[in-house]
C-alpha atoms as a PDB file:
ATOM      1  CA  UNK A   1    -108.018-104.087 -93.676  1.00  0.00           C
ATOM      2  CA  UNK A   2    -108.210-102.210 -90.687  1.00  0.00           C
ATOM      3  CA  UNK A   3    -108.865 -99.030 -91.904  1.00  0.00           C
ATOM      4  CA  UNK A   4    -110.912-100.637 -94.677  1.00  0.00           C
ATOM      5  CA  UNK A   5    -113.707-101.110 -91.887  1.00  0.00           C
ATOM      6  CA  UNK A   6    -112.706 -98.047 -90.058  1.00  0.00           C
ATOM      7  CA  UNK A   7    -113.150 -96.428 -93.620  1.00  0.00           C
ATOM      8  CA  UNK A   8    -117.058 -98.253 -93.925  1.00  0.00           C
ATOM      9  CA  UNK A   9    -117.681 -97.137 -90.243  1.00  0.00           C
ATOM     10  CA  UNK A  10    -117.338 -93.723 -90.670  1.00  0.00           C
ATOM     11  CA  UNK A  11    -118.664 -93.642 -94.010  1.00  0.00           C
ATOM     12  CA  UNK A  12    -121.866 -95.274 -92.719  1.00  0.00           C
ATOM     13  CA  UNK A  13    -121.921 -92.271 -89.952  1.00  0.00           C
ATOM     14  CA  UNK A  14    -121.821 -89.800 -93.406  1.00  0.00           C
ATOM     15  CA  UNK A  15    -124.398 -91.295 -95.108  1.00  0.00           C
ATOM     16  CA  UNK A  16    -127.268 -91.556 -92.265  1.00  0.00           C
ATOM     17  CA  UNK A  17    -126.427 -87.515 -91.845  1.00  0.00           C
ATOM     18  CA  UNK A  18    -126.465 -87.025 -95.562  1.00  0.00           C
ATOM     19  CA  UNK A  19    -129.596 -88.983 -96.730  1.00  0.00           C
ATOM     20  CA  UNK A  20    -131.762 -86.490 -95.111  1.00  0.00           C
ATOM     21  CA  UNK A  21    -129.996 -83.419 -96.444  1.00  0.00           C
ATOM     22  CA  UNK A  22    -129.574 -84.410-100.384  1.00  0.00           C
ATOM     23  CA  UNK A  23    -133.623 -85.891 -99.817  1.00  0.00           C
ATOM     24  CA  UNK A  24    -134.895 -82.206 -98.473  1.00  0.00           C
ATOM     25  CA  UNK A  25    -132.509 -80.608-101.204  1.00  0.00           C
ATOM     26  CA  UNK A  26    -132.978 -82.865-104.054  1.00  0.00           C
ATOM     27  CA  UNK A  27    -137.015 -83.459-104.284  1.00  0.00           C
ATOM     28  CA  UNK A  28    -138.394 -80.165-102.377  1.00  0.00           C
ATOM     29  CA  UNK A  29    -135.975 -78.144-103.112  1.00  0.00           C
ATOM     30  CA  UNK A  30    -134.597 -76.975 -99.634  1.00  0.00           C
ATOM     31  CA  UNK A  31    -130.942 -77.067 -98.881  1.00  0.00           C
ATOM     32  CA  UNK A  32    -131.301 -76.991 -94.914  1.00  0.00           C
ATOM     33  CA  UNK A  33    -128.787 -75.519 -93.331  1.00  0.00           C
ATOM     34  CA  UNK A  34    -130.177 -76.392 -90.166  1.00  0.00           C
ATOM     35  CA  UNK A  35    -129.745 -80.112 -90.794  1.00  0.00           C
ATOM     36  CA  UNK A  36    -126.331 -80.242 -88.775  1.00  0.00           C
ATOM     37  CA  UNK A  37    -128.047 -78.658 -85.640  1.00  0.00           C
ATOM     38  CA  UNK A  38    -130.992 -81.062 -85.696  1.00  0.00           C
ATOM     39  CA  UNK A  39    -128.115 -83.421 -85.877  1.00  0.00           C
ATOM     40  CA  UNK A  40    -126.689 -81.996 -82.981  1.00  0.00           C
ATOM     41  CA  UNK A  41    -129.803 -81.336 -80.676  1.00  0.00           C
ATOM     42  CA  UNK A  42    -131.603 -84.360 -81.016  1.00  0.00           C
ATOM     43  CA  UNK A  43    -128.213 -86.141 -79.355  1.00  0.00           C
ATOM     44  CA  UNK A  44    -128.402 -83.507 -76.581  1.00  0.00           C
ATOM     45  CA  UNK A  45    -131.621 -83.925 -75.543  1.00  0.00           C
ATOM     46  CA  UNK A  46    -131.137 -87.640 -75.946  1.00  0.00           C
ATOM     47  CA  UNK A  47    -128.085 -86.413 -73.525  1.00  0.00           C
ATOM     48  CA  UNK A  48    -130.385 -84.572 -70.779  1.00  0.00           C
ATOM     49  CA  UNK A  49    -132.727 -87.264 -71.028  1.00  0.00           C
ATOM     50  CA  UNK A  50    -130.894 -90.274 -70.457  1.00  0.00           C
ATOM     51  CA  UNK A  51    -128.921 -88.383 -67.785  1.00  0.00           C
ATOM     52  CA  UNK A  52    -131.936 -88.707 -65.505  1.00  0.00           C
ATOM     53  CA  UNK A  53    -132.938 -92.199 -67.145  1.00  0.00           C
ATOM     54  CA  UNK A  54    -130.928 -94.315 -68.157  1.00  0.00           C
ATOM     55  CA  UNK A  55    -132.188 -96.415 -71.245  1.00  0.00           C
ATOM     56  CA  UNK A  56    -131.321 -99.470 -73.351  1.00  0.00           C
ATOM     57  CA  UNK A  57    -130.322 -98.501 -76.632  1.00  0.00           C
ATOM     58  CA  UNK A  58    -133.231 -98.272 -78.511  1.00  0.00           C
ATOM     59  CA  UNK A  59    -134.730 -95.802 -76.205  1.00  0.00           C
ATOM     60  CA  UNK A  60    -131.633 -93.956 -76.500  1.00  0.00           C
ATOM     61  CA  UNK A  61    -132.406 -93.849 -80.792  1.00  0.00           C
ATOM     62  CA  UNK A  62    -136.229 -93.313 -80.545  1.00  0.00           C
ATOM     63  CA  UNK A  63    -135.485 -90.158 -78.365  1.00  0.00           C
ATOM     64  CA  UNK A  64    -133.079 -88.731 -80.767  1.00  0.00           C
ATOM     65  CA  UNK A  65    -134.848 -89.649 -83.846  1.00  0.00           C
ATOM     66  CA  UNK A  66    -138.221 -88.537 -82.915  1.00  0.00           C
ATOM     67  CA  UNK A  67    -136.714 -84.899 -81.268  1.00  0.00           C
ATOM     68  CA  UNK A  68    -134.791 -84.909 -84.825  1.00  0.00           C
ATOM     69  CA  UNK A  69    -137.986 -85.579 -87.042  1.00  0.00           C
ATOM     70  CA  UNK A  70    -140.268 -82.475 -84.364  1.00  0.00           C
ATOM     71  CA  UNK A  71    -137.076 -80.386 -84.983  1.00  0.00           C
ATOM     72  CA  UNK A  72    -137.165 -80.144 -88.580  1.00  0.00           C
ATOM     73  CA  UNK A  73    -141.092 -80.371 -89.133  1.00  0.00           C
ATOM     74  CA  UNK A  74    -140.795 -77.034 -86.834  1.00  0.00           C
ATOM     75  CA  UNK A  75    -138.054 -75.747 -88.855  1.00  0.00           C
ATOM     76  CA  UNK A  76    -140.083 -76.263 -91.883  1.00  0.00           C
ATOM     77  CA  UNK A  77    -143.563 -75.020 -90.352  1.00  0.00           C
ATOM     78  CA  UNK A  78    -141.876 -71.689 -88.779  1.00  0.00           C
ATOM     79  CA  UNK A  79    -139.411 -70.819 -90.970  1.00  0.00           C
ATOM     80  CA  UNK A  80    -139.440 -72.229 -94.562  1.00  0.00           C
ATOM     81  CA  UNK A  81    -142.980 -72.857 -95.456  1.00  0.00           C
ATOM     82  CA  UNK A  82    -143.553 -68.961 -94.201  1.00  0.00           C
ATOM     83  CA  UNK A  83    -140.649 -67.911 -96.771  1.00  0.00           C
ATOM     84  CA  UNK A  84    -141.944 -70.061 -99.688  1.00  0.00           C
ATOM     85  CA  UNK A  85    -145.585 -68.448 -99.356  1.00  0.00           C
ATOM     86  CA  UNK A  86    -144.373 -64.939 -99.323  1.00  0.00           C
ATOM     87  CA  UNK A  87    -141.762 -65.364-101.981  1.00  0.00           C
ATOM     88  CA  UNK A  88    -142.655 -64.350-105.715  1.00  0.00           C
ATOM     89  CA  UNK A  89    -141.067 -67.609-107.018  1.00  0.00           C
ATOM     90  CA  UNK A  90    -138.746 -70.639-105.907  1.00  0.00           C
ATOM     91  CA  UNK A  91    -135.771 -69.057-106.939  1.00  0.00           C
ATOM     92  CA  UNK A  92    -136.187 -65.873-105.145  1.00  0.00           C
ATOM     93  CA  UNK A  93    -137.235 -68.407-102.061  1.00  0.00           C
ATOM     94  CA  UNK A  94    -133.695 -69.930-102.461  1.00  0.00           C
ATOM     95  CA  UNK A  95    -131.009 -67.304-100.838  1.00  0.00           C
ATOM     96  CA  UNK A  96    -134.118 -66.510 -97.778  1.00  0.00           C
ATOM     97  CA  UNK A  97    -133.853 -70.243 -97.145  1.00  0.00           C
ATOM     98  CA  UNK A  98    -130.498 -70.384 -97.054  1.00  0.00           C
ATOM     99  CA  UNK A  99    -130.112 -67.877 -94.663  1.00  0.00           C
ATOM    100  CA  UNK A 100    -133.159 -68.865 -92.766  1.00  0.00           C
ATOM    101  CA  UNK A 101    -131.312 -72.111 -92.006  1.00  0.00           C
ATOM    102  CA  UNK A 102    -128.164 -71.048 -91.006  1.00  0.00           C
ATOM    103  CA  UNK A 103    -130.008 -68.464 -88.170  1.00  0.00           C
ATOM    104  CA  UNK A 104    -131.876 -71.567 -87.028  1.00  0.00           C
ATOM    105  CA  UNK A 105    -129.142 -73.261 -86.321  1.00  0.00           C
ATOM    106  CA  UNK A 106    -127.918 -70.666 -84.737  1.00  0.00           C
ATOM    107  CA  UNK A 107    -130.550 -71.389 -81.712  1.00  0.00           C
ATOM    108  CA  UNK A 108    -130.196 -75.256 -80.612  1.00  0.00           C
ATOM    109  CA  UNK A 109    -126.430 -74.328 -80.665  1.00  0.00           C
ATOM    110  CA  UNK A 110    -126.432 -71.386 -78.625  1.00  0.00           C
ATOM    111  CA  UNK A 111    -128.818 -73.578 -75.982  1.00  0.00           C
ATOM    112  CA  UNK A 112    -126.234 -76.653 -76.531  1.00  0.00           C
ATOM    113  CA  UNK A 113    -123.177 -74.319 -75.927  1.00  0.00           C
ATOM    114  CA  UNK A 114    -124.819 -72.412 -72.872  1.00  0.00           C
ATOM    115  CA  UNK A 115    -125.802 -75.786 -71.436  1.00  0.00           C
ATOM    116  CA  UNK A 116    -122.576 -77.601 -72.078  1.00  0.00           C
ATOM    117  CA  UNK A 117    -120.234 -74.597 -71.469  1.00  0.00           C
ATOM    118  CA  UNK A 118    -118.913 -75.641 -75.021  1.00  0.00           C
ATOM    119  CA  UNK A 119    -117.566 -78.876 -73.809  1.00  0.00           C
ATOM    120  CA  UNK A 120    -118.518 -82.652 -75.142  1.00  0.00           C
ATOM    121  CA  UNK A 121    -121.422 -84.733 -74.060  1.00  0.00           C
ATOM    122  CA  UNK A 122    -121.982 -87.973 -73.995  1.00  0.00           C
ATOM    123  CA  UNK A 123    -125.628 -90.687 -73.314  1.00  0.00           C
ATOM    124  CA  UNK A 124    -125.992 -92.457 -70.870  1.00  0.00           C
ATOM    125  CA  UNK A 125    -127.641 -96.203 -71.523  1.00  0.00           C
ATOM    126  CA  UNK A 126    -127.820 -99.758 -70.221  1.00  0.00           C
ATOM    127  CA  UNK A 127    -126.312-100.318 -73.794  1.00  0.00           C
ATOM    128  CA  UNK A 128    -122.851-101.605 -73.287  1.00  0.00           C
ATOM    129  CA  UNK A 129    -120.794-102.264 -76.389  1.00  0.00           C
ATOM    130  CA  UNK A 130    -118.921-105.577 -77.100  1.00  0.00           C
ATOM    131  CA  UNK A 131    -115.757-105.784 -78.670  1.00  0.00           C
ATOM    132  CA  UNK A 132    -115.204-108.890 -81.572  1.00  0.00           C
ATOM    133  CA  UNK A 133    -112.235-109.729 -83.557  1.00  0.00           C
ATOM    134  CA  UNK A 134    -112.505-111.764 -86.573  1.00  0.00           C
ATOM    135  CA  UNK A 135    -109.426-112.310 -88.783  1.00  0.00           C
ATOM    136  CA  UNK A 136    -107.382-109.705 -86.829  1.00  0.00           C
ATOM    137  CA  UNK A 137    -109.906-107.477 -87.423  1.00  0.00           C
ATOM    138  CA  UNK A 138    -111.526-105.227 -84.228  1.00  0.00           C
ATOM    139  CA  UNK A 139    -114.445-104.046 -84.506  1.00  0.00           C
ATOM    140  CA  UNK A 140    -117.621-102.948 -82.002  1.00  0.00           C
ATOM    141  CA  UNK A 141    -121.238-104.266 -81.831  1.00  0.00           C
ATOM    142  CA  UNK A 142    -121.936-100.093 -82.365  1.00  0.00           C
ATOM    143  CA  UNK A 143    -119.637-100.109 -85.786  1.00  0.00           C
ATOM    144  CA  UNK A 144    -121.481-103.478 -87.074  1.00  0.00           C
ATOM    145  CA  UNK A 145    -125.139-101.977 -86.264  1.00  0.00           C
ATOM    146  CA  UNK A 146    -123.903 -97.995 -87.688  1.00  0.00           C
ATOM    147  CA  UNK A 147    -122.570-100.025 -90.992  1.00  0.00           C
ATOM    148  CA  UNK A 148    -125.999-102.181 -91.153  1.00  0.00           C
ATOM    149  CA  UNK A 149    -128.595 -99.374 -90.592  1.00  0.00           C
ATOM    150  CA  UNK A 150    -126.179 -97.059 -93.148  1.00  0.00           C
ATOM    151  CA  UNK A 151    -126.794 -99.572 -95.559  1.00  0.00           C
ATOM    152  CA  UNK A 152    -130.258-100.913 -95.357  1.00  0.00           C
ATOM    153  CA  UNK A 153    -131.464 -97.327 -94.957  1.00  0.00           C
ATOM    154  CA  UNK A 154    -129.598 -95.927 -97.865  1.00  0.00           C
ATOM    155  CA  UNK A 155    -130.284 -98.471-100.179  1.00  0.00           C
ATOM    156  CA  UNK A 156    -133.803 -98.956 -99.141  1.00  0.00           C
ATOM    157  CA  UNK A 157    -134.387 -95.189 -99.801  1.00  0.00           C
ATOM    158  CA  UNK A 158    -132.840 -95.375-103.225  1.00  0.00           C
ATOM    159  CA  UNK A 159    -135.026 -98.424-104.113  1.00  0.00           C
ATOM    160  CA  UNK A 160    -138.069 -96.555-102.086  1.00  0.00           C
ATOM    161  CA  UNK A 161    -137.779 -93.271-103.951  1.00  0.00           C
ATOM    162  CA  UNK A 162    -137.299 -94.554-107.506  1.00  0.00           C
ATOM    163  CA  UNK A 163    -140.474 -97.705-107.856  1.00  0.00           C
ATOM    164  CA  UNK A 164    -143.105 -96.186-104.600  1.00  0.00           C
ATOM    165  CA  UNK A 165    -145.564 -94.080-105.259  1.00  0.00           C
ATOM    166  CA  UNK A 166    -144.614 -91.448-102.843  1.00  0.00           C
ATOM    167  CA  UNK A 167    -140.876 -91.751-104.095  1.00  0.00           C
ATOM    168  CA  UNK A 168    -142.442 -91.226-107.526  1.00  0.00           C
ATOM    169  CA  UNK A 169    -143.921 -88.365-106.396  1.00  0.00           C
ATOM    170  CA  UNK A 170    -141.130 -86.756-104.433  1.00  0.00           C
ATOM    171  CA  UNK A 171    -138.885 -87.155-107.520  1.00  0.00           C
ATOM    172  CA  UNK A 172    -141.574 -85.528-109.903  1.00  0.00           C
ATOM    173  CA  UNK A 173    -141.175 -82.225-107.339  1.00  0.00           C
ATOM    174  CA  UNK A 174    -137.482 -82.352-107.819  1.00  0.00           C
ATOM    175  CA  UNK A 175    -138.015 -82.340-112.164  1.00  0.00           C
ATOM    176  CA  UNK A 176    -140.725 -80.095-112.473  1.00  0.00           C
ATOM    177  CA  UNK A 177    -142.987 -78.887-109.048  1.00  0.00           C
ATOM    178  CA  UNK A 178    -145.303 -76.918-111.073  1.00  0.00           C
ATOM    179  CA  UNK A 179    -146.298 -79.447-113.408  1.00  0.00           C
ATOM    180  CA  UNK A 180    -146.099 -82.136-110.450  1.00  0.00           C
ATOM    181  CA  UNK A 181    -148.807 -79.994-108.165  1.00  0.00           C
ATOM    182  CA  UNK A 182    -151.253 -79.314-111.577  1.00  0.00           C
ATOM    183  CA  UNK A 183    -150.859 -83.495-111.665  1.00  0.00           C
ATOM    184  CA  UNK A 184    -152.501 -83.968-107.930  1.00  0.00           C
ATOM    185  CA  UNK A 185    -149.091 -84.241-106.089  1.00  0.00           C
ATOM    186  CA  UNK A 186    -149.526 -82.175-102.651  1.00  0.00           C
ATOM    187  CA  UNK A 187    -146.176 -80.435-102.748  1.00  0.00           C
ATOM    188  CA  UNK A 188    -147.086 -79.272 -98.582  1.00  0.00           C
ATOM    189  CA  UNK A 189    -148.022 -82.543 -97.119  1.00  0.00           C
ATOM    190  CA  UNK A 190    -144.689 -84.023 -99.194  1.00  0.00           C
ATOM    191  CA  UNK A 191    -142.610 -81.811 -97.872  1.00  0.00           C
ATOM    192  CA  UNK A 192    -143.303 -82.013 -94.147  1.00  0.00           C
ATOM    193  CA  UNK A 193    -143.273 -85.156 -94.732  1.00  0.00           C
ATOM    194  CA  UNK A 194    -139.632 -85.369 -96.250  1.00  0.00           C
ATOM    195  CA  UNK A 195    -138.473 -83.053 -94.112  1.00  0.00           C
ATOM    196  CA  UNK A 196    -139.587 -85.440 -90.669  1.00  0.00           C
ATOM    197  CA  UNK A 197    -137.887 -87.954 -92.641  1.00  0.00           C
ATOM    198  CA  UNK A 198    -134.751 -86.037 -92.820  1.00  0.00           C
ATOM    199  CA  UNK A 199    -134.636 -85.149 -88.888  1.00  0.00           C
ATOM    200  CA  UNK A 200    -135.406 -88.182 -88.064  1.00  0.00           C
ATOM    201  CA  UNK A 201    -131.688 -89.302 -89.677  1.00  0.00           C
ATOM    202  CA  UNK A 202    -130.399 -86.756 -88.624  1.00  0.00           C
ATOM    203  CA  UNK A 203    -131.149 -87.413 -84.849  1.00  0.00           C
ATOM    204  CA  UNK A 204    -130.391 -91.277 -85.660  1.00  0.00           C
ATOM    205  CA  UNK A 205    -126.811 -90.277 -86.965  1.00  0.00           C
ATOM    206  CA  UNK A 206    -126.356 -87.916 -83.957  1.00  0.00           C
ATOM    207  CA  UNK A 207    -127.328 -91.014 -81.361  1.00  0.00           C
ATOM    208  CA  UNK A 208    -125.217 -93.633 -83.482  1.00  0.00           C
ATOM    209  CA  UNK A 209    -121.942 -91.193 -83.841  1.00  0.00           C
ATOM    210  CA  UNK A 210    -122.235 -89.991 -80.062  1.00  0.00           C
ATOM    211  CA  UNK A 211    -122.479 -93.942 -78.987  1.00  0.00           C
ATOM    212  CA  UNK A 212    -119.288 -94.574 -81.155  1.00  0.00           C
ATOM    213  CA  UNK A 213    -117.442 -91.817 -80.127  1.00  0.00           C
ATOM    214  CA  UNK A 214    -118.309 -91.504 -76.612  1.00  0.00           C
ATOM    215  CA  UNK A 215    -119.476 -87.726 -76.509  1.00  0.00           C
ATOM    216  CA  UNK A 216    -119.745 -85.277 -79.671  1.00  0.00           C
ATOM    217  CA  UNK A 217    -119.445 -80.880 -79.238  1.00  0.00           C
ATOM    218  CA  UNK A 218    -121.949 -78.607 -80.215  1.00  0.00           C
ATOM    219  CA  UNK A 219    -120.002 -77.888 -83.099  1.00  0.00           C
ATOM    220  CA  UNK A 220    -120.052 -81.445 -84.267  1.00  0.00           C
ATOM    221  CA  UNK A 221    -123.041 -80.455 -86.896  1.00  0.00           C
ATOM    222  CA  UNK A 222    -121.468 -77.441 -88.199  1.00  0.00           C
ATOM    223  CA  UNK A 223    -118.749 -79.815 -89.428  1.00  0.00           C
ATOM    224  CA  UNK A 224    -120.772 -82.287 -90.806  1.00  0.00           C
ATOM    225  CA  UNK A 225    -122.834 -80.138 -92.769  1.00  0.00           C
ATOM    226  CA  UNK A 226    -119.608 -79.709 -95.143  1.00  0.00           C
ATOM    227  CA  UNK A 227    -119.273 -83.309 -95.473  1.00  0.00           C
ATOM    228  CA  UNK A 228    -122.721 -83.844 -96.427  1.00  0.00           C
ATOM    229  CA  UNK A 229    -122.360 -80.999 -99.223  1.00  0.00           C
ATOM    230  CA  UNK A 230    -119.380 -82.552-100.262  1.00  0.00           C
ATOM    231  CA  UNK A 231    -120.886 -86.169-100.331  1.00  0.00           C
ATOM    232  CA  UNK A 232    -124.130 -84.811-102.348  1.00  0.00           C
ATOM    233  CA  UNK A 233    -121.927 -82.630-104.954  1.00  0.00           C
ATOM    234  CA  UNK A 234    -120.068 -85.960-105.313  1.00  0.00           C
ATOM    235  CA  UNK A 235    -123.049 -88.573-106.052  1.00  0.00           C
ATOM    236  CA  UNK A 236    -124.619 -85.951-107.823  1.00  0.00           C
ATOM    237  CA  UNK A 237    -128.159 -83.860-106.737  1.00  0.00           C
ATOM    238  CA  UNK A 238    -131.228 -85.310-106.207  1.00  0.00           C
ATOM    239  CA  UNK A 239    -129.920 -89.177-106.807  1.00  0.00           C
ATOM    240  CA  UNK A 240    -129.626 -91.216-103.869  1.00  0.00           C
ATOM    241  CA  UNK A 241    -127.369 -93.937-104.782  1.00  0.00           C
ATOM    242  CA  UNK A 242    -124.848 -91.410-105.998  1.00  0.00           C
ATOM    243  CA  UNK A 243    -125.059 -90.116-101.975  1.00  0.00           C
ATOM    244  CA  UNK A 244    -124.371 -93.736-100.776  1.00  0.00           C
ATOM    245  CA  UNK A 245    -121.366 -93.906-103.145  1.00  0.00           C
ATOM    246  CA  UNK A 246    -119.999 -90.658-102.197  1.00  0.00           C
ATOM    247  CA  UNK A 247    -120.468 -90.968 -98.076  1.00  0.00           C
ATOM    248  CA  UNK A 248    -117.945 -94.113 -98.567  1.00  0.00           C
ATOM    249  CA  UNK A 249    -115.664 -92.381-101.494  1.00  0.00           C
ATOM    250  CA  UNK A 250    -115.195 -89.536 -98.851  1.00  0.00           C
ATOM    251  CA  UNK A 251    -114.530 -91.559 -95.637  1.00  0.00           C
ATOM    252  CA  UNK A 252    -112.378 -93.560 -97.979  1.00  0.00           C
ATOM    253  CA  UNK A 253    -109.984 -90.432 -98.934  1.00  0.00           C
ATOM    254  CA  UNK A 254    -110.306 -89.023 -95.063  1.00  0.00           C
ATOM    255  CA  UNK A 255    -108.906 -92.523 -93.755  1.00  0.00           C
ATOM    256  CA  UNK A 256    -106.298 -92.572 -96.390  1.00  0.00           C
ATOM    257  CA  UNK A 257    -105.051 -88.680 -95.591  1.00  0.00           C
ATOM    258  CA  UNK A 258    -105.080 -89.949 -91.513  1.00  0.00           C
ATOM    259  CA  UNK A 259    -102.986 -93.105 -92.929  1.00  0.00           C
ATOM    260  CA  UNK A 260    -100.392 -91.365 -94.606  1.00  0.00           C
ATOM    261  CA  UNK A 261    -100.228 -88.945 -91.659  1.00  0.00           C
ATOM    262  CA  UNK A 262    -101.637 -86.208 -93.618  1.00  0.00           C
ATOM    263  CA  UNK A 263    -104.010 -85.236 -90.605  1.00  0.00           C
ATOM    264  CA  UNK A 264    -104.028 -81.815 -91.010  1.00  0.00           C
ATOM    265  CA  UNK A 265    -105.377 -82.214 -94.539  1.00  0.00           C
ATOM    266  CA  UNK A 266    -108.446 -83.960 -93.381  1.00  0.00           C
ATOM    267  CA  UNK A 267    -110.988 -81.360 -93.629  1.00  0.00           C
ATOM    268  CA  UNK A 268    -109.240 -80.075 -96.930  1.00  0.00           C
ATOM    269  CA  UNK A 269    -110.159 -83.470 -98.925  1.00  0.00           C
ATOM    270  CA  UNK A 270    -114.274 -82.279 -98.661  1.00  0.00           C
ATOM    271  CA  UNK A 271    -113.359 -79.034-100.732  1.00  0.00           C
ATOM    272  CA  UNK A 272    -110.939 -80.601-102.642  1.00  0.00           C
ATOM    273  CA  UNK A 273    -113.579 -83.191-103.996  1.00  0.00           C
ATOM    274  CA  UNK A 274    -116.314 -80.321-104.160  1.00  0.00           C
ATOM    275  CA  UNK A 275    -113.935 -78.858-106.654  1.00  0.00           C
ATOM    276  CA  UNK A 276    -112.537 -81.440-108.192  1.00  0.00           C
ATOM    277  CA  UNK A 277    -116.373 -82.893-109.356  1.00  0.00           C
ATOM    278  CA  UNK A 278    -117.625 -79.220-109.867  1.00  0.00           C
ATOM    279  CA  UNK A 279    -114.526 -78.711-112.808  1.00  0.00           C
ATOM    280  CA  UNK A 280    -114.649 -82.817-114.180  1.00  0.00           C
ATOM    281  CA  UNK A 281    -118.295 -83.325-114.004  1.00  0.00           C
ATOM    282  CA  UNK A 282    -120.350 -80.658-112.580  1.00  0.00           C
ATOM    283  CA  UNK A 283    -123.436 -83.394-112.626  1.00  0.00           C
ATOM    284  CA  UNK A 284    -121.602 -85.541-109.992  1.00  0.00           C
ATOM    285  CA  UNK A 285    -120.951 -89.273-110.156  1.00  0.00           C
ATOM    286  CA  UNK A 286    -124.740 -90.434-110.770  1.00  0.00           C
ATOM    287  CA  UNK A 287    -126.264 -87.000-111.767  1.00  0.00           C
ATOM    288  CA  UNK A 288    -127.736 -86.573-114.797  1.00  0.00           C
ATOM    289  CA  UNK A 289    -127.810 -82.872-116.565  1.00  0.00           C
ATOM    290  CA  UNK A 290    -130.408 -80.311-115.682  1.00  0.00           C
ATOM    291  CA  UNK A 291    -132.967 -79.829-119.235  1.00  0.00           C
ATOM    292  CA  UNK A 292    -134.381 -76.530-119.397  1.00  0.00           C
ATOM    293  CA  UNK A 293    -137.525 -75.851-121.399  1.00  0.00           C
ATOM    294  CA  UNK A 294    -137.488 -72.603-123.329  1.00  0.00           C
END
């Protein structure tokens, strides 16, 4: 049972990081390659900050979200939104994002790496976690609020995307984003919207995993970027429950590999369940196939 909460932990970590991603990639479009450096950034400056003031832990979060939500809204403003206006269509948009947000990323890790000398870091607060044991089971005031906020927020999103207006509107850009702008929907404000959204979880996941773990690396992103792709192939694009089921189906095969002492294998079970889905049910779990109009 152990690892069954271990499992829902780390899961919970996987979800808050992928929410943000399969939003951006599933309603506007954008697969942000950048995500895992916003991630990453928004818990180092939480870092540099809190090494000079030391905060209680929701001061520690706000930092790291709100850097995380100015990080991507500048991503989007500077890089995307420059590509999308230039480019003759979405599609020839795609590959220029793409690579747009993998040399983004590029720059908060190069600053991280400089700064850090390529070592961990940790934050610094007036938060100090307690340790509870219920039925034999351990587990950390962090692990019980990471496993609560994973929840809440990813089940609140699915419930907010598919009955509020804005959801509506978000998921009407992800179907058809011509037809969806001719209908009133402002496909600009939406998306700098969404994409604040997405920092912002990013920056909260980056806080949450760094209090867990004790310090992260500036690489830390760049791994977690293949988990979220994993996790979204999984659920399936553009549906939101389908990323809360696949953040705790992956976790669930990680902790498993680590059980059996398969350790080396960890990082192996994300592209083994990329394939896997992409041969069984290229839609993923809670997809639904893409209708073309001809």
């Amino acid at each position: 049972m152990q690892d069954v909460l271990n499992a829902t932990t780390l899961g919970s970590i996987y979800l808050l990081f992928a929410l943000g991603m399969a939003l951006v990639w599933g309603t506007i479009g954008i697969l942000n390659f950048a995500h895992g450096a916003t991630f990453m950034f928004a818990a180092f400056i939480g870092h540099l900050v809190t090494a000079r003031v030391e905060l209680p832990l929701l001061g520690v979060i706000a930092v790291a979200v709100l850097v995380g939500a100015l990080i991507s809204v500048l991503t989007q403003l500077l890089a995307f939104q420059p590509i999308l206006k230039r480019a003759k269509n979405r599609h020839a948009a795609e590959l220029r994002i793409l690579i747009a947000g993998i040399g983004v990323a590029a720059i908060p890790l190069a600053i991280a790496q400089r700064q850090t000398r390529s070592t961990p870091f940790g934050l610094r607060s007036s938060y100090s976690p307690q340790v509870y044991e219920v039925f034999g089971l351990r587990i950390t005031t962090t692990a019980i609020i990471i496993i609560v906020l994973g929840l809440v927020i990813g089940i609140g999103m699915t419930l907010w995307l598919r009955r509020s207006r804005h959801g509506l509107a978000l998921r009407a850009l992800g179907v058809d984003a011509e037809t969806s702008a001719g209908m009133g929907v402002n496909r600009t404000t939406l998306a700098f919207g969404t994409m604040a959204v997405a920092g912002g979880l990013a920056g909260l996941a980056g806080a949450l995993l760094t209090l867990q773990l004790g310090a992260i690396a500036p690489e830390t992103g760049d791994q977690l970027i293949i988990k979220a792709f994993a996790i979204i192939v999984l659920g399936g694009l553009g549906s939101m429950a389908g990323t809360v089921i696949g953040a705790y189906v992956l976790a669930g095969a990680e902790t498993l590999v680590l059980v059996m002492n398969w350790g080396t294998w960890v990082d192996a079970v994300s592209f083994g369940l990329i394939f896997l889905i992409l041969l069984a049910r290229p839609q993923g779990l809670l997809g639904r196939k893409e209708v073309r109009r001809t």
